[in-house]
Protein backbone atom coordinates (compact mmCIF):
# COMPACT_ATOMS: atom_id res chain seq x y z
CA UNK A 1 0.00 0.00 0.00
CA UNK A 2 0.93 3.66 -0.43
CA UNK A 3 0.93 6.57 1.72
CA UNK A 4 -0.97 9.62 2.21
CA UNK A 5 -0.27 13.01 3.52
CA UNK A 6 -3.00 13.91 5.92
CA UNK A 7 -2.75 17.53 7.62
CA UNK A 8 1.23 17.56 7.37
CA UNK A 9 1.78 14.35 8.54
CA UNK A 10 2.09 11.06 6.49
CA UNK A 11 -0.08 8.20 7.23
CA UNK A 12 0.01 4.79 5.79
CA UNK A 13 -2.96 3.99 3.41
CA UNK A 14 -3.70 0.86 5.61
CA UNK A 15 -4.66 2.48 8.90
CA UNK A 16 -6.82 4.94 7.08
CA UNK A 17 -9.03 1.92 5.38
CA UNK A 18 -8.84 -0.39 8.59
CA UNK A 19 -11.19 2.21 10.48
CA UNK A 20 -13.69 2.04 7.84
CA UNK A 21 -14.38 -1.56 9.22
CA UNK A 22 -14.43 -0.63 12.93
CA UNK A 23 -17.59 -2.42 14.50
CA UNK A 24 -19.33 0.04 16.98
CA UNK A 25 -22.29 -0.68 19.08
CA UNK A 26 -25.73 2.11 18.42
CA UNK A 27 -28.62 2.12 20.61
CA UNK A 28 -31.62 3.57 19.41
CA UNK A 29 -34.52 3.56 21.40
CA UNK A 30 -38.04 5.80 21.24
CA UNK A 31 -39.09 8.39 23.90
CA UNK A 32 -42.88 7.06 24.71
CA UNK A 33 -44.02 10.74 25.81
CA UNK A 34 -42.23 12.62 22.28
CA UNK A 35 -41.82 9.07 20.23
CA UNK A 36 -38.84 10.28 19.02
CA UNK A 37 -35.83 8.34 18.46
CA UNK A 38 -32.30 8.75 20.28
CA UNK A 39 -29.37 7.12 19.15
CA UNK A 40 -26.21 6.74 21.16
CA UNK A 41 -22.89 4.88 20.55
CA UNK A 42 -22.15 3.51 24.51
CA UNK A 43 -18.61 3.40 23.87
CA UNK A 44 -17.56 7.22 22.76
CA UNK A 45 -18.85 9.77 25.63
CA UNK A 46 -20.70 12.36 23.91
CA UNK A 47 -21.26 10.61 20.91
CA UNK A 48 -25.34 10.95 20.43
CA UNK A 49 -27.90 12.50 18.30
CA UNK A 50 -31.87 11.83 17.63
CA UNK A 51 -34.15 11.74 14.77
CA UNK A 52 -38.60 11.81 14.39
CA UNK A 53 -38.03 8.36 13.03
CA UNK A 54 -35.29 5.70 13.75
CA UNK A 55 -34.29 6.05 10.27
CA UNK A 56 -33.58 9.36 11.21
CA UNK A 57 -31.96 8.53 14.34
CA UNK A 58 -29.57 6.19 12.62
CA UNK A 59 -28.57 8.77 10.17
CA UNK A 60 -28.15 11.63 12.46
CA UNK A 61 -26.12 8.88 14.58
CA UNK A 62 -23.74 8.62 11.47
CA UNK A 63 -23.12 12.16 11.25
CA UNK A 64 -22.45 12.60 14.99
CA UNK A 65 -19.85 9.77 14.91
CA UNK A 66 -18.13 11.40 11.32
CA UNK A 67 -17.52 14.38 13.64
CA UNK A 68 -16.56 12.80 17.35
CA UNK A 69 -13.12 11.33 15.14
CA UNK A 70 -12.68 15.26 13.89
CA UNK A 71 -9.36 15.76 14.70
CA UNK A 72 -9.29 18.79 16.38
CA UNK A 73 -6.36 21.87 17.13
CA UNK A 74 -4.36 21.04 20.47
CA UNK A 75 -2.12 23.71 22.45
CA UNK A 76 0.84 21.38 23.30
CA UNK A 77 3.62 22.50 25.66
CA UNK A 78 7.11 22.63 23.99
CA UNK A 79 8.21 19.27 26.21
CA UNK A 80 5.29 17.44 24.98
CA UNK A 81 4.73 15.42 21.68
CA UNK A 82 1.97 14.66 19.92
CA UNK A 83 1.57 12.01 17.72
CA UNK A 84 -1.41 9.93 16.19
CA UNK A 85 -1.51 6.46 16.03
CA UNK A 86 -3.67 3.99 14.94
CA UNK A 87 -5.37 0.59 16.53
């Protein structure tokens, strides 16, 4: 496999397609008051949305967890490293 420059580092091909097969649990279950949906992956704090259907739900879900792996700007101190890695 190749390699890839991703925001000024370079990443191996590999790790980047390995995540797209990452299993993660979803529950989705209906408010009986509102019978709306809520969706929430139990294993990424914060990781939630809802929908009016579950379809909805599910989508909106899909979204939330395309933007909880965002990499986002850190302040490091100049002792500190950071570096990405990969599971």
């Amino acid at each position: 496999m190749g390699s890839k420059q991703v925001t000024g580092a370079w990443t191996d091909v590999s790790s980047l397609v390995m995540i797209g097969f990452m299993k993660l649990r979803l529950i989705v279950e209906q408010d009986p008051e509102t019978g709306r949906y809520s969706s929430v992956f139990p294993e990424l704090p914060g990781c939630a949305s809802a929908g009016d259907t579950e379809e909805e739900a599910i989508a909106n879900a899909k979204e939330a967890l395309d933007l909880w792996f965002e990499p986002t700007d850190i302040t490091v101190a100049a002792s500190a490293k950071l570096i990405e890695v990969t599971a």
